[in-house]
Protein backbone atom coordinates (compact mmCIF):
# COMPACT_ATOMS: atom_id res chain seq x y z
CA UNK A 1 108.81 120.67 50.55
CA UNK A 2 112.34 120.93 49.34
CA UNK A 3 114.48 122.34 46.22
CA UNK A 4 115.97 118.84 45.68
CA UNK A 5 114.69 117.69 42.09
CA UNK A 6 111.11 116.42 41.00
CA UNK A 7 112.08 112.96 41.52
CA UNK A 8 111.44 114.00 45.40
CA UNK A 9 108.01 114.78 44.79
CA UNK A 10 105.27 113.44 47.34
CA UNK A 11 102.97 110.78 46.21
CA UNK A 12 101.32 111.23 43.57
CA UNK A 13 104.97 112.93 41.26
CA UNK A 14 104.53 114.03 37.91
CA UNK A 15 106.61 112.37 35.34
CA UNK A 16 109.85 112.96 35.12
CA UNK A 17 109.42 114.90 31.63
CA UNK A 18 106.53 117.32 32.91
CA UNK A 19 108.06 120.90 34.64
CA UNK A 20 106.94 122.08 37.57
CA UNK A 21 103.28 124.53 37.44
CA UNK A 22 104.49 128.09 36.21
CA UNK A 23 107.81 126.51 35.44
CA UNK A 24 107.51 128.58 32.22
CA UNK A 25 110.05 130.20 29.48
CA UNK A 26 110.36 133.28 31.46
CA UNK A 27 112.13 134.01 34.41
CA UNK A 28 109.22 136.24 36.19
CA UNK A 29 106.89 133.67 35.49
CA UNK A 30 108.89 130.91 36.89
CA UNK A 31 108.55 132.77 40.35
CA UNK A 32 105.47 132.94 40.67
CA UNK A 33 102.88 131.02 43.21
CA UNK A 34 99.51 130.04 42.16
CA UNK A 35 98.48 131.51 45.76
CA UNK A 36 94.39 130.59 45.03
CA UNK A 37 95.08 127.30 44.69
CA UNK A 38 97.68 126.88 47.37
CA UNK A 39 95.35 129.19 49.72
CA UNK A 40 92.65 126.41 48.87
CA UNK A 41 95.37 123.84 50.25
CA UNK A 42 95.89 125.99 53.26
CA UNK A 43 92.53 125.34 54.09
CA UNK A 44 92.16 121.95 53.69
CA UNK A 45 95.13 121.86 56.07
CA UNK A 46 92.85 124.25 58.37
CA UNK A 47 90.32 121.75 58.14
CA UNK A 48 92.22 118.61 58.86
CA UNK A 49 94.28 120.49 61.42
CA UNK A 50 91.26 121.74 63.17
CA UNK A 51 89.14 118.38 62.90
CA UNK A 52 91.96 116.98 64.66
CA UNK A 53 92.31 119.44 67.84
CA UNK A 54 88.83 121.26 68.29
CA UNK A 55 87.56 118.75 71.18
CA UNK A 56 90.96 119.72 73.06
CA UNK A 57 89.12 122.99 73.65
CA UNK A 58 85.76 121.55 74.14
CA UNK A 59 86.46 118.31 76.65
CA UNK A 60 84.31 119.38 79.66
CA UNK A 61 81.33 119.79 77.33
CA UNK A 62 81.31 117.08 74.90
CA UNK A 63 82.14 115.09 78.47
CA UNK A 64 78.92 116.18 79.61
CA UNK A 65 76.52 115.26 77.17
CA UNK A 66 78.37 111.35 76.31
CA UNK A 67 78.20 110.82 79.74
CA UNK A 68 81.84 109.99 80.03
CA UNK A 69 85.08 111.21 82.16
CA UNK A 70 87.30 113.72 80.18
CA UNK A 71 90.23 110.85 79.93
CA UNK A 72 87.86 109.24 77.67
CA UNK A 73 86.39 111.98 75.63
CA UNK A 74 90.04 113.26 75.35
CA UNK A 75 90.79 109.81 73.31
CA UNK A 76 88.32 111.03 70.47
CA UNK A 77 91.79 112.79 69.51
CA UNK A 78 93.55 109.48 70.30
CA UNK A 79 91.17 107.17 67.76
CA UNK A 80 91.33 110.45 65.12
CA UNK A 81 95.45 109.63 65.32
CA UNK A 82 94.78 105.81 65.00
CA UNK A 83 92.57 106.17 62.39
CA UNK A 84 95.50 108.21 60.11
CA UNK A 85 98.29 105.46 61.56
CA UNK A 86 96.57 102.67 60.58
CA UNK A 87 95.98 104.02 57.06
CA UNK A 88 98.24 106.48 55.39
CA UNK A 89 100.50 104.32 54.44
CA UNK A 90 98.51 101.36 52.68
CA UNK A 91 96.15 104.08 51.45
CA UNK A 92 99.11 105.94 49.82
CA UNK A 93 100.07 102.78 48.52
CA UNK A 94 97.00 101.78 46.81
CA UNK A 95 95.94 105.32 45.68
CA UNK A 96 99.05 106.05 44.23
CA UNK A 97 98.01 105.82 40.67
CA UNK A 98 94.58 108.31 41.55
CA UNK A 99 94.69 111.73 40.11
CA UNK A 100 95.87 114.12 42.86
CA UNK A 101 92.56 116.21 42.89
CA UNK A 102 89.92 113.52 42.88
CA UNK A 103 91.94 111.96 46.04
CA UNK A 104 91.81 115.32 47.49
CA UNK A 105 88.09 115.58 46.98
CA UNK A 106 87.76 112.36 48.37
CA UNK A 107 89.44 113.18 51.93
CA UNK A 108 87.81 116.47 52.16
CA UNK A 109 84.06 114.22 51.82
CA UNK A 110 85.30 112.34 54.43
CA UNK A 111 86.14 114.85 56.81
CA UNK A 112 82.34 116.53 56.10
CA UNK A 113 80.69 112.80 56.91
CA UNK A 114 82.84 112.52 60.02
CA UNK A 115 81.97 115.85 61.64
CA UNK A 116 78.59 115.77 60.49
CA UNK A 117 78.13 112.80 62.54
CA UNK A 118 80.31 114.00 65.55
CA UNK A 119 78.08 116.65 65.57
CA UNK A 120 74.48 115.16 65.75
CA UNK A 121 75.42 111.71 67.71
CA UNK A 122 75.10 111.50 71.46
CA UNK A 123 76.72 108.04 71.80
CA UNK A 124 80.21 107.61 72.80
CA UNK A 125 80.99 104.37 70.37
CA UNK A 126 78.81 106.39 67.24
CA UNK A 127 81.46 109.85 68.37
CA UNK A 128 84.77 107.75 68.32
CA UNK A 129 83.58 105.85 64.91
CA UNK A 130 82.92 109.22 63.13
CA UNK A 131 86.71 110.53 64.53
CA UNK A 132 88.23 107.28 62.99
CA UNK A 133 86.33 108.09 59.54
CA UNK A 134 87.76 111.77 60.21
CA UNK A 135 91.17 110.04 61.02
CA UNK A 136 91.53 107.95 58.32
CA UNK A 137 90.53 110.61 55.86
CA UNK A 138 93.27 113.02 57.24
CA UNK A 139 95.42 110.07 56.62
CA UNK A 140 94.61 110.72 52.68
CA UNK A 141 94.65 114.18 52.95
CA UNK A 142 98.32 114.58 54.94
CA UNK A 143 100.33 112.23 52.86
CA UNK A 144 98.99 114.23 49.50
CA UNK A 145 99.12 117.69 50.78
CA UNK A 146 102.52 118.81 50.58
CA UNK A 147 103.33 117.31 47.57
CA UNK A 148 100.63 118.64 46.06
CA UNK A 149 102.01 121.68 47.12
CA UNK A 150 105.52 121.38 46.01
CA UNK A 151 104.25 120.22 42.71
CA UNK A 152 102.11 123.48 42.02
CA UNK A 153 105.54 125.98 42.46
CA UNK A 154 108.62 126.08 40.33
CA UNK A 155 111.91 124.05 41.99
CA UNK A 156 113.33 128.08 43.94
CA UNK A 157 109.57 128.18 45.51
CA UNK A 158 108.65 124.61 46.77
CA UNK A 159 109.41 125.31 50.29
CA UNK A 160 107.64 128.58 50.24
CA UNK A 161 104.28 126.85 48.44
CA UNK A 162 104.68 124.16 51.21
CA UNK A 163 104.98 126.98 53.82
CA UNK A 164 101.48 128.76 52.54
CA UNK A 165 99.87 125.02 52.50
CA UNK A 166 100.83 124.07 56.04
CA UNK A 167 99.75 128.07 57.41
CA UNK A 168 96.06 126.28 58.05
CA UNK A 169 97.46 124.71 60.91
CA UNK A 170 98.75 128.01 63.10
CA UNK A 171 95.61 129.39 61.29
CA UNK A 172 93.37 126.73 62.57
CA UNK A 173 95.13 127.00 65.99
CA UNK A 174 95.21 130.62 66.20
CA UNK A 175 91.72 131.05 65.20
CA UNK A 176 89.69 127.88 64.98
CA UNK A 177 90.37 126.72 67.86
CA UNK A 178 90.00 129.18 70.10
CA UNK A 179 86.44 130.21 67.59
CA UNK A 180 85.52 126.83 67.73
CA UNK A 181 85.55 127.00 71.93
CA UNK A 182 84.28 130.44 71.47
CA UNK A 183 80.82 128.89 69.28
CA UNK A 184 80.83 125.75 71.79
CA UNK A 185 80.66 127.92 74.52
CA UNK A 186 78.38 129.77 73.71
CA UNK A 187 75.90 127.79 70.67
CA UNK A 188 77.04 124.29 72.67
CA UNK A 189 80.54 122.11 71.14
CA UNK A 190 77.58 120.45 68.42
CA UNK A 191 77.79 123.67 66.80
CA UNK A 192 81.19 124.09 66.76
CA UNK A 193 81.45 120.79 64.42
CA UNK A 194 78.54 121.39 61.78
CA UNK A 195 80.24 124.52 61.41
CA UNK A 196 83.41 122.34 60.11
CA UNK A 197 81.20 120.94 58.20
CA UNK A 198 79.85 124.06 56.11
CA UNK A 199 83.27 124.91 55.73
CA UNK A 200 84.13 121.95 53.79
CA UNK A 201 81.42 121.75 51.64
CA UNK A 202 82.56 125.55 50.45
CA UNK A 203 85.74 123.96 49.96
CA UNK A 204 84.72 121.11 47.73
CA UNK A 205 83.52 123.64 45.35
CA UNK A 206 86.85 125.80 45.87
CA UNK A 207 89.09 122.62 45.13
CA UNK A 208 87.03 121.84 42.21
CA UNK A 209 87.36 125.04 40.27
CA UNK A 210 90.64 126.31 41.37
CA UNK A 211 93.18 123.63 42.11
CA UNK A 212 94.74 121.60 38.91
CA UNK A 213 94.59 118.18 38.71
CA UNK A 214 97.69 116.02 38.76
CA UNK A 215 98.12 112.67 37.47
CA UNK A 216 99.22 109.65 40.13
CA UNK A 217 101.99 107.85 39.68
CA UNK A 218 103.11 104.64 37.47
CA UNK A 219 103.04 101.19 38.64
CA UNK A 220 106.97 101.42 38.39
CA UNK A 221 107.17 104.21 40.61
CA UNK A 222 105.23 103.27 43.71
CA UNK A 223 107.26 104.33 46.83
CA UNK A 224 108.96 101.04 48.76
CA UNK A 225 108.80 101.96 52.12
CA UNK A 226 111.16 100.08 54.01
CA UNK A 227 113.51 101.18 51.88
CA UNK A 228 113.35 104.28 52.81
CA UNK A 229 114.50 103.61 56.62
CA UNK A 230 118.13 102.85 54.95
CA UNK A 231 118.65 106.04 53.48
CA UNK A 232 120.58 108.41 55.52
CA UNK A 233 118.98 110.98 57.59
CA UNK A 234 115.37 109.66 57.43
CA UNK A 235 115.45 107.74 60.12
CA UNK A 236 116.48 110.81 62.75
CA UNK A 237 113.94 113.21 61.17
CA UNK A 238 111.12 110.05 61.90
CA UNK A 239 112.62 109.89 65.60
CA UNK A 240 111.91 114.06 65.83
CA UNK A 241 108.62 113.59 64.62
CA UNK A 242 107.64 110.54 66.89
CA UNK A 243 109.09 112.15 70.02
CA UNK A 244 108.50 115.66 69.62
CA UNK A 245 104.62 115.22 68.43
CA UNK A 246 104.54 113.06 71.16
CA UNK A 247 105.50 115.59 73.45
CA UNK A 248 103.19 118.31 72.43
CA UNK A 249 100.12 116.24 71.96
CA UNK A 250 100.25 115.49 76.09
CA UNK A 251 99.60 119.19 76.40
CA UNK A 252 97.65 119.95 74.06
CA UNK A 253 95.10 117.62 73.87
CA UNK A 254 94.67 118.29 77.60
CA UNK A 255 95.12 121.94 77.22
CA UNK A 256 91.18 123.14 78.43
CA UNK A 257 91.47 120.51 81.64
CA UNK A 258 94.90 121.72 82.45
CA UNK A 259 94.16 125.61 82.67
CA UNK A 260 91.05 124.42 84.62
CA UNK A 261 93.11 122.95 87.27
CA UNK A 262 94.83 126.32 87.02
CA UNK A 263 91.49 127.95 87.60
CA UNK A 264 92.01 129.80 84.27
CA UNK A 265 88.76 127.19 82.50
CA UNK A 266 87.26 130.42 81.51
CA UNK A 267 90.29 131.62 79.51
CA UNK A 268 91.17 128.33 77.48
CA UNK A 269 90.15 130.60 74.09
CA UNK A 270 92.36 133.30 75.02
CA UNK A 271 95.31 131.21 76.21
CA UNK A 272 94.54 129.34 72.96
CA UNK A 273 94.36 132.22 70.92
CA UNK A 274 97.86 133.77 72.05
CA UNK A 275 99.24 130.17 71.23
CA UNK A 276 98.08 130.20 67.81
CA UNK A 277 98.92 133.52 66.68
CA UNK A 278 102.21 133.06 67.89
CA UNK A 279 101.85 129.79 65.67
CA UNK A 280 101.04 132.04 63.16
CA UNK A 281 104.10 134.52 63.95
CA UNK A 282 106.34 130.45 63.66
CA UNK A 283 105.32 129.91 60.46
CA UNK A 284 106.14 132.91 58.37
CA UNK A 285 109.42 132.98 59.89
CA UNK A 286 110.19 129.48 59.10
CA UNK A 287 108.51 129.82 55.79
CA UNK A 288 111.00 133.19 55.26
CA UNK A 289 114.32 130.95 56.77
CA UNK A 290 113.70 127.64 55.51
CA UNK A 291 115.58 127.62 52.57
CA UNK A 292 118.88 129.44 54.65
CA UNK A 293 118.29 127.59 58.05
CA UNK A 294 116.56 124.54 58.41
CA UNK A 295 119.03 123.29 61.29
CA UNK A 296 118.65 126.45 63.55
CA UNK A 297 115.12 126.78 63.27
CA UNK A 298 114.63 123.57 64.37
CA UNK A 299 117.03 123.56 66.91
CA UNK A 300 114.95 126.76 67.93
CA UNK A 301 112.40 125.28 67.92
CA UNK A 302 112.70 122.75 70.16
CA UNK A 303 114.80 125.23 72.97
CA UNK A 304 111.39 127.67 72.56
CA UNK A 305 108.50 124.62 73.44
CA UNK A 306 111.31 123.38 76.61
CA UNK A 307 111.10 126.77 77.79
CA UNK A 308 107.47 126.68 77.73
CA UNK A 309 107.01 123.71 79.38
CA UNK A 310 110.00 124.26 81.87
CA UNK A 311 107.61 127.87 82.68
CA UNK A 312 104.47 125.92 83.05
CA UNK A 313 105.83 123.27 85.02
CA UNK A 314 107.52 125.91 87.80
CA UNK A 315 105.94 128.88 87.63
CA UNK A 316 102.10 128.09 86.31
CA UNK A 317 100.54 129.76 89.25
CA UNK A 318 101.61 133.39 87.63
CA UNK A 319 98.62 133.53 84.97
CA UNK A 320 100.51 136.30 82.86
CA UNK A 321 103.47 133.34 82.83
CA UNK A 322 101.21 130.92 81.79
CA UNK A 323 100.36 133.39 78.47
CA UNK A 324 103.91 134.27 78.24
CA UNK A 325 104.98 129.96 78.37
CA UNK A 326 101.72 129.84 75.63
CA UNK A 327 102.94 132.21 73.75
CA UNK A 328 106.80 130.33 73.74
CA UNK A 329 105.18 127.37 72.84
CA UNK A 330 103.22 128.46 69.84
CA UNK A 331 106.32 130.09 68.67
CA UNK A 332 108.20 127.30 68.73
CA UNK A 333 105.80 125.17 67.40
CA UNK A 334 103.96 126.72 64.40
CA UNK A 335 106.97 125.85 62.07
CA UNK A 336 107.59 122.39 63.40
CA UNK A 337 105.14 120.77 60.37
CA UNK A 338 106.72 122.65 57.66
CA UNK A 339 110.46 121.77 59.43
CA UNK A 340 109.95 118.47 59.18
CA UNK A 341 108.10 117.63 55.98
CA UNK A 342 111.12 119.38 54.26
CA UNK A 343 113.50 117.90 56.07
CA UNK A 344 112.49 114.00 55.73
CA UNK A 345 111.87 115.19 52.27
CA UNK A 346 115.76 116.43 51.68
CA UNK A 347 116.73 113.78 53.49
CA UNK A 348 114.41 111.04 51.32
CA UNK A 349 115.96 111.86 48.15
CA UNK A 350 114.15 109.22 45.45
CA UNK A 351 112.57 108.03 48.36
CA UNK A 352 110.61 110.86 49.06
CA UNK A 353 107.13 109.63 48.29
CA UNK A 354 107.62 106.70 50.76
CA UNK A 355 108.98 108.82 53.62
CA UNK A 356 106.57 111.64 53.69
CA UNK A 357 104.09 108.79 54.43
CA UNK A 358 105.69 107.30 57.18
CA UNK A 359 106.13 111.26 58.19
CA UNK A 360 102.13 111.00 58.69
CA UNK A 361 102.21 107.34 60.40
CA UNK A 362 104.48 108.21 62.92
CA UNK A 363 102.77 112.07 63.60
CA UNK A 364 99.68 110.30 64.41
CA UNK A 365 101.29 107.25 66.18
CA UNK A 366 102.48 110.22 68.22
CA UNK A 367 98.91 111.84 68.30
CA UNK A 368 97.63 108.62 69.30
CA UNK A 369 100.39 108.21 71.80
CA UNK A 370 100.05 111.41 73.56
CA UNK A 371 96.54 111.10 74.29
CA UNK A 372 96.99 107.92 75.89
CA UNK A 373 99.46 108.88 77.67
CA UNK A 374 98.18 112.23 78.47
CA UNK A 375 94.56 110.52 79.99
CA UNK A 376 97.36 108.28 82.04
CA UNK A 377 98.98 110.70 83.97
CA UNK A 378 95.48 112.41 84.06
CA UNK A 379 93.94 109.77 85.85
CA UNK A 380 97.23 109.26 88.05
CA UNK A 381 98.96 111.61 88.78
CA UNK A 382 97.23 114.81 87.48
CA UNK A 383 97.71 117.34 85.26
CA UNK A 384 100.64 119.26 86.69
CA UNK A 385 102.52 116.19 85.29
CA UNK A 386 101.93 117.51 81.40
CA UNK A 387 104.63 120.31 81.62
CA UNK A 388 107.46 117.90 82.85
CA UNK A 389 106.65 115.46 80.73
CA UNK A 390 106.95 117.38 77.88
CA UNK A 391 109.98 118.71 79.02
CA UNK A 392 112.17 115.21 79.63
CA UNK A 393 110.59 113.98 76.31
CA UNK A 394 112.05 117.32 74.20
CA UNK A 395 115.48 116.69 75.88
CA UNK A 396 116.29 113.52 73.33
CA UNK A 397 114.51 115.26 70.51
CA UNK A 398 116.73 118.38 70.99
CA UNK A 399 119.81 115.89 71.16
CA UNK A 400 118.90 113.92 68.31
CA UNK A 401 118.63 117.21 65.95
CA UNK A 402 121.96 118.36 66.81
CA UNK A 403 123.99 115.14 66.47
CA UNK A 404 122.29 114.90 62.77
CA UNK A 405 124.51 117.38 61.25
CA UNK A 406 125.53 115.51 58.26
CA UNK A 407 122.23 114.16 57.10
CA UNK A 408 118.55 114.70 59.15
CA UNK A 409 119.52 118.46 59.67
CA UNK A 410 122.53 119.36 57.67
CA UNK A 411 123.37 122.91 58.22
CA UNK A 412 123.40 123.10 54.92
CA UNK A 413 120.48 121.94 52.46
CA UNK A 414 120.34 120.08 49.44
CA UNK A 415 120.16 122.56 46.39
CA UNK A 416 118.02 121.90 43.14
C-alpha cells in the first residue's frame, strides 16, 4: 500500500522482527514480486469486485424472474454494501489474531455459498440474504487484501504488489462484467453467477498451494479505531472515499437501465467493456506513478470521472459521446482503489491497520448509499438525473483533495 515502514502493515502485520517476503541478503532478490501469489490476490479481488457489480449489468433480467421493479433488484448491490459496512470492522477486530491465509480461505467460501445461492433462488428475500452473506464476506476479504499484499513485497515494491492485487477490479470491470452480461444474455443472469462460483472454487485450490501464510496479530497490537480519526490526513482521505464512491456507485449500479433509457439496452456490454479496459489502461498508470504522484493522479482522477459525467449529462444523445464519457470515466476511475488504500495508509502511520478498515466501512457505506440513492432519483425523477448527480457530488471531493496538501495528499509521500 505504501513504502512507510512495516509497522503500517494492514491487519493481520507481521512482527516487527520478521522482513518483508523476498526481503533477502541480495539486492536483486529484494526486488522481486512473488507475481503467482499476488496474481492469486488479483483474483480474489476479481471475484469480490465482480460479486459486487455483475447484477448492475443484469437488472432487467434478474427483475424479471423475482418479480420485482429494477429499483429493488438494483438494492441487491445496496444489501451486498451493507453487508461489508456492518462487518469489516468488528470482523477485523475479532479476526485479527487468524492466520492471514485461513481468513482468506474463509471469505473466498463465503463468496462461493453466496452466489451459489443467488444463482439457484427465485425469491427476492432468499436473493438479498445470499448478497448480505456475499457482503459480509467481501467485508473479510477487503480489509485483508492489501495488506496481504504489501506484506508479500519488499518495502521499494509495496505499492506496486498492491497495484497487481487491486488489477481484479478494472479486470473484473473490463471483462467480467461485460462477460458476465454477455453469459446472462445469452445462458440467462443464473448462469452468469454459478459461473462465479466455479471460479472460486479454482481459486481455493490456487490460494492454498501458492499464497504463504501469515501470522495475525498480538493481542497488544489490535488496531484502535477511533484513534485513528485523530491522526492527520485520515480523516480527508475517508471523506474522498465516502463521497467519491458515493458518486460513482449512482451510475454504475444503474448503468444497464440508464443506457436503456438511452435506447443503447443492447450495448450495456460494450459500453461496459470500453469502461473497463480503460479501467484497465487507470490502473497500470497509477500502479507506474504512484510512488512519484499520488496527489496528481488523484486530482486526475477526479477532473477525468466530472468530465464524464458533465458529457453524459449534456450531450448523452450522441452514442459515440456516450463511449467517449465511458471511456473518461473508466480512466479516471480504475486507479481510484489503489489511490486511496495507499493514501489512508501513508496517512495512518501506526494506525494503519485500523484505517484501512474504516477505508472498507465507508466504501460500502458509499455502495450502500448510492444505490439508495440511485433507485430514488430512479423512481423520481429518472435516470437522466445520474450524470448531474455525480457531477455536484465530485465537486467537494475534488476540493477536498486539493486543500489536503500537507497530509491526505501530500505532494510528496512518505518514504521507507
Amino acid at each position: 500500500m505504501s513504502t512507510s515502514p512495516d509497522t503500517t502493515a494492514a491487519p493481520g502485520a507481521e512482527s516487527r522482527s520478521s522482513p518483508p517476503a523476498g526481503a533477502g541478503s541480495g539486492g536483486e532478490e529484494r526486488q522481486k514480486l512473488p507475481l503467482l501469489a499476488l496474481l492469486a490476490l488479483a483474483t480474489a479481488v476479481f471475484i469480490t469486485s465482480l460479486t459486487e457489480t455483475l447484477p448492475a449489468g443484469l437488472l432487467p433480467a434478474m427483475s424479471k424472474d423475482l418479480h420485482v421493479s429494477e429499483s429493488a433488484t438494483g438494492q441487491t448491490v445496496t444489501i451486498y454494501a451493507i453487508g461489508t459496512a456492518l462487518t469489516a470492522i468488528p470482523l477485523t477486530a475479532a479476526t485479527a489474531g487468524w492466520r492471514r491465509k485461513r481468513l482468506l480461505l474463509a471469505a473466498m467460501v463465503g463468496f462461493a455459498v453466496a452466489n451459489t445461492v443467488t444463482a439457484v433462488s427465485s425469491v427476492y428475500g432468499l436473493t438479498m440474504v445470499a448478497r448480505f452473506v456475499a457482503g459480509v464476506a467481501a467485508g473479510l476479504a477487503w480489509a485483508l487484501l492489501a495488506g496481504y499484499a504489501r506484506r508479500m513485497a519488499p518495502v521499494p515494491l509495496q505499492g506496486k504488489a498492491i497495484a497487481v492485487a487491486m488489477a481484479g477490479i478494472p479486470v473484473a470491470l473490463s471483462l467480467g462484467v461485460p462477460a458476465g452480461t454477455f453469459l446472462g444474455e445469452t445462458l440467462g443472469w443464473r448462469v452468469a453467477f454459478l459461473a462465479m462460483t466455479g471460479l472460486t472454487v479454482l481459486l481455493l485450490v490456487w490460494i492454498s498451494a501458492a499464497v504463504p501464510d501469515y501470522p495475525g496479530q498480538g493481542r497488544g497490537e489490535r488496531p484502535k479505531m477511533l484513534r485513528t480519526l485523530r491522526v492527520p490526513g485520515v480523516t480527508p482521505v475517508l471523506f474522498v472515499t465516502l463521497v467519491f464512491v458515493l458518486a460513482h456507485t449512482i451510475l454504475y449500479a444503474y448503468i444497464a437501465t440508464f443506457l436503456d433509457d438511452l435506447g443503447l439496452g443492447g450495448s450495456t456490454d460494450l459500453v461496459l467493456l470500453v469502461f473497463g479496459a480503460a479501467s484497465l489502461l487507470s490502473i497500470w498508470i497509477v500502479g507506474a506513478q504512484i510512488h512519484r504522484r499520488l496527489r496528481s493522479l488523484t486530482i486526475a482522477s477526479t477532473l477525468l470521472v466530472a468530465v464524464s459525467a458533465a458529457l453524459l449529462a449534456v450531450l448523452a444523445d450522441n452514442t459515440a459521446l456516450v463511449y467517449l464519457a465511458s471511456a473518461l470515466w473508466g480512466l479516471g476511475w480504475g486507479g481510484v482503489p489503489t489511490l486511496l488504500q495507499t493514501a489512508v495508509g501513508d496517512a495512518g502511520g501506526e494506525q494503519a491497520d485500523a484505517a484501512q478498515a474504516m477505508l472498507v466501512t465507508l466504501w460500502n457505506v458509499a455502495m450502500a448509499g448510492g444505490g439508495i440513492v440511485g433507485g430514488i432519483l430512479l423512481d423520481a425523477i429518472g435516470s437522466d438525473s445520474f450524470s448531474w448527480t455525480v457531477l455536484l457530488l465530485l465537486l467537494p471531493v475534488l476540493a477536498v483533495v486539493v486543500a489536503a496538501r500537507r497530509h491526505g495528499f501530500p505532494a510528496k509521500r512518505p518514504t521507507a
